[in-house]
C-alpha atoms as a PDB file:
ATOM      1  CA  UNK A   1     110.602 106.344  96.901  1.00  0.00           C
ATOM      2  CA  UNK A   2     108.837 109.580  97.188  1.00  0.00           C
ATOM      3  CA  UNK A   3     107.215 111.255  94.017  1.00  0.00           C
ATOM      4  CA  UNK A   4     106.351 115.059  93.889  1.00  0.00           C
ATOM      5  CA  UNK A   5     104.093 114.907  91.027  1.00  0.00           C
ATOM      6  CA  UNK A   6     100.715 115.812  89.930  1.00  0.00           C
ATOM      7  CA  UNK A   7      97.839 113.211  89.784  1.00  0.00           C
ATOM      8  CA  UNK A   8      97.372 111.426  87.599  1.00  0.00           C
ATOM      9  CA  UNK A   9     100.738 110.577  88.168  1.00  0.00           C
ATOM     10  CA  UNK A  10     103.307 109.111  85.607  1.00  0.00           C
ATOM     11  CA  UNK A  11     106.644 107.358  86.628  1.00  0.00           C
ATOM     12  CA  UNK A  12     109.260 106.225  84.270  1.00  0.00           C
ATOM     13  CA  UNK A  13     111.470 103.634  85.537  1.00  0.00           C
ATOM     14  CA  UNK A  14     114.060 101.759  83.459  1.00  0.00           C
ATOM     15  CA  UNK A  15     111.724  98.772  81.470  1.00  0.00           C
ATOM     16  CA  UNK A  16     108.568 101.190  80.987  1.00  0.00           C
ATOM     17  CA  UNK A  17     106.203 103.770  83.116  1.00  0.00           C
ATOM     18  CA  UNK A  18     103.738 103.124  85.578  1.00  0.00           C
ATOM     19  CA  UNK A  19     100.787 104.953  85.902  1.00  0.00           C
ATOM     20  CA  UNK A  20      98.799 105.987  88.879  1.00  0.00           C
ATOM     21  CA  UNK A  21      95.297 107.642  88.419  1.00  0.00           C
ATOM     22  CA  UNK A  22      93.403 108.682  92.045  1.00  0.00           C
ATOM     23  CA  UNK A  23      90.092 107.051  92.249  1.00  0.00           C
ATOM     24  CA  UNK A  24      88.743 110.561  93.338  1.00  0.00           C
ATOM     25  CA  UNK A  25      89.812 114.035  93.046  1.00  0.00           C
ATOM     26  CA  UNK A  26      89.699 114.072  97.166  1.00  0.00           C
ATOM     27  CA  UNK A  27      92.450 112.254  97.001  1.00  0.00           C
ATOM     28  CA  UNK A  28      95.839 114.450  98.208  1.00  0.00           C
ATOM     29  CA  UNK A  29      98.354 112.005  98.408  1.00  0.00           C
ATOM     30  CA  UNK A  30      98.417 108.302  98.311  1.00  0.00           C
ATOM     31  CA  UNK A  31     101.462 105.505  99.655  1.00  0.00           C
ATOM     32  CA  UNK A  32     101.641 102.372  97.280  1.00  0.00           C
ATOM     33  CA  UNK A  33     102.602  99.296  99.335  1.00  0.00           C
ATOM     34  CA  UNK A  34     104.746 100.935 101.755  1.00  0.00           C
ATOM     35  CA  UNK A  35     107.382 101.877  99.267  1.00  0.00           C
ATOM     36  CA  UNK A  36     106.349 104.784  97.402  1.00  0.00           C
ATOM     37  CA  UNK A  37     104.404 107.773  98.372  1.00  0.00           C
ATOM     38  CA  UNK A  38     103.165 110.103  96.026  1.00  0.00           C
ATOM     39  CA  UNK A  39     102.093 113.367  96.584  1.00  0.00           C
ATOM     40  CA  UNK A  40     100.354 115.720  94.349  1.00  0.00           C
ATOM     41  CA  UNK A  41     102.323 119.029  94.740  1.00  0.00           C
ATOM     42  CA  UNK A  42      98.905 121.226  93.071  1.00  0.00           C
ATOM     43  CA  UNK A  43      96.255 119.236  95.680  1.00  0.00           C
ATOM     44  CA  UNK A  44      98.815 119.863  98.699  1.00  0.00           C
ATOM     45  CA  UNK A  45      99.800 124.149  97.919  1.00  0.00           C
ATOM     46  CA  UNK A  46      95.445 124.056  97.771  1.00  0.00           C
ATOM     47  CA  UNK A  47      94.997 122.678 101.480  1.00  0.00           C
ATOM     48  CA  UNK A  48      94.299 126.032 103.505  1.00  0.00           C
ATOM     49  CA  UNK A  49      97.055 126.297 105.943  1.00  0.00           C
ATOM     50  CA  UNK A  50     100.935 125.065 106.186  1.00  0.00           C
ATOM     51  CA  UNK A  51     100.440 122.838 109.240  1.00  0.00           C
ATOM     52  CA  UNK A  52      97.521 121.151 107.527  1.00  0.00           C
ATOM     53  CA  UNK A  53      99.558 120.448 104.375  1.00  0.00           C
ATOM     54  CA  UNK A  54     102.403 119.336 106.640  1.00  0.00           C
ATOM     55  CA  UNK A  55      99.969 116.624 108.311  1.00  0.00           C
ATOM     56  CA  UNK A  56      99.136 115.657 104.954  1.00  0.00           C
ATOM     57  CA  UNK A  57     102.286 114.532 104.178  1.00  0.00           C
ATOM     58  CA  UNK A  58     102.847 113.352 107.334  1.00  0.00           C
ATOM     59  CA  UNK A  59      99.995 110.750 107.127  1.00  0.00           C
ATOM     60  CA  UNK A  60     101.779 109.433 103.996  1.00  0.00           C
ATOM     61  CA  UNK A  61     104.581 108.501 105.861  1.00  0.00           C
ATOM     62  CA  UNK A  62     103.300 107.572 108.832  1.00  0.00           C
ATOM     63  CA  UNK A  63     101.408 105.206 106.313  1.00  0.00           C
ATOM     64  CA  UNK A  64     104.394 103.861 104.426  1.00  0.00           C
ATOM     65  CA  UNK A  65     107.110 103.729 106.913  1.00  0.00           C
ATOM     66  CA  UNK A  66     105.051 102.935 109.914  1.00  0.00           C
ATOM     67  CA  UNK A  67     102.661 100.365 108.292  1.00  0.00           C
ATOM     68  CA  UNK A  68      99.352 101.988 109.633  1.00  0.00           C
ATOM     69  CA  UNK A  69      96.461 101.383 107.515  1.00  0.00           C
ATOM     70  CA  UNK A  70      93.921 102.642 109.825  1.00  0.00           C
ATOM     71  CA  UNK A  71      92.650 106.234 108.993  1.00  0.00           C
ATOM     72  CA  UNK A  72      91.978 107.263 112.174  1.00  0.00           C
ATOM     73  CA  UNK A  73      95.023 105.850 113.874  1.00  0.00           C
ATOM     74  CA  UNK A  74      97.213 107.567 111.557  1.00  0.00           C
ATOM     75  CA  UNK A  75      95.579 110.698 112.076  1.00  0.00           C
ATOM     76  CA  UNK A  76      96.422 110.110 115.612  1.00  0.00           C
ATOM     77  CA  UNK A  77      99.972 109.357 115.662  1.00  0.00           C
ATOM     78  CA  UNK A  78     100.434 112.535 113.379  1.00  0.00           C
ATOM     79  CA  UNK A  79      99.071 114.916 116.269  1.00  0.00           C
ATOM     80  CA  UNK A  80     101.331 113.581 118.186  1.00  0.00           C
ATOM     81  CA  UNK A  81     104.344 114.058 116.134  1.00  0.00           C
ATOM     82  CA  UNK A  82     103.622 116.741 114.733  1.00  0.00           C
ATOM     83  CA  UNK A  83     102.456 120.148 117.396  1.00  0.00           C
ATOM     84  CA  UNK A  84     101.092 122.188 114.813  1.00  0.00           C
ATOM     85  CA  UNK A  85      97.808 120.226 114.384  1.00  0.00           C
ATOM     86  CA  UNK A  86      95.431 118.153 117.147  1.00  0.00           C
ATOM     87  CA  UNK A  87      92.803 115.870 116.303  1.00  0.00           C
ATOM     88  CA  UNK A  88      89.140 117.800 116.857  1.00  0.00           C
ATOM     89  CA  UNK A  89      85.709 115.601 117.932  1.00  0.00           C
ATOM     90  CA  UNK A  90      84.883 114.930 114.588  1.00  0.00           C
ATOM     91  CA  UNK A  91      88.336 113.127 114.266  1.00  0.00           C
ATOM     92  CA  UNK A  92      89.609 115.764 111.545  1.00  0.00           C
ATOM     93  CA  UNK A  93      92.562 117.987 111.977  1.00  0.00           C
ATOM     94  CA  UNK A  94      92.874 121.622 113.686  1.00  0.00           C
ATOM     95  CA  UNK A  95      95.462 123.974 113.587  1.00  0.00           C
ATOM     96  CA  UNK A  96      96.592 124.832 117.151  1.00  0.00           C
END
């Protein structure tokens, strides 16, 4: 399940509402056991450019539907999906 939402994030499901609340306000968008993703719609329009909001939400997925926990990995396999970013020195995205 993917949520488009803003943190703290509130879903209502048929016996009640669970509740989601980002442990930082870094946080963009998180992936709950591999079966829901949420991403905060405000955080995500705030990230400076379209390909770096698009690896964003990339990394989600990758996360969820690929089962990569590692940070770094993840970032990894996105620049190589995905053209419009790389991975730079530091191990952050660029834009290409």
């Amino acid at each position: 399940m993917v949520v488009l939402a803003t943190a703290p994030f509130q879903i209502n499901v048929s016996s009640g509402q669970l509740s989601f609340h980002p442990r930082n306000d870094e946080v963009i968008n998180v992936h709950i056991e591999d079966v829901l993703i949420l991403l905060d719609c405000n955080k995500i329009m705030q990230v400076p450019s379209q390909p770096l909001r698009i690896a964003t939400i990339l990394e989600e997925f990758a996360h969820a539907i690929m089962g990569i926990n590692d940070e770094l990995l993840v970032s990894q396999v996105v620049a190589l999906l995905y053209e419009g970013v790389r991975i730079n020195e530091r191990g952050q995205y660029e834009v290409v």
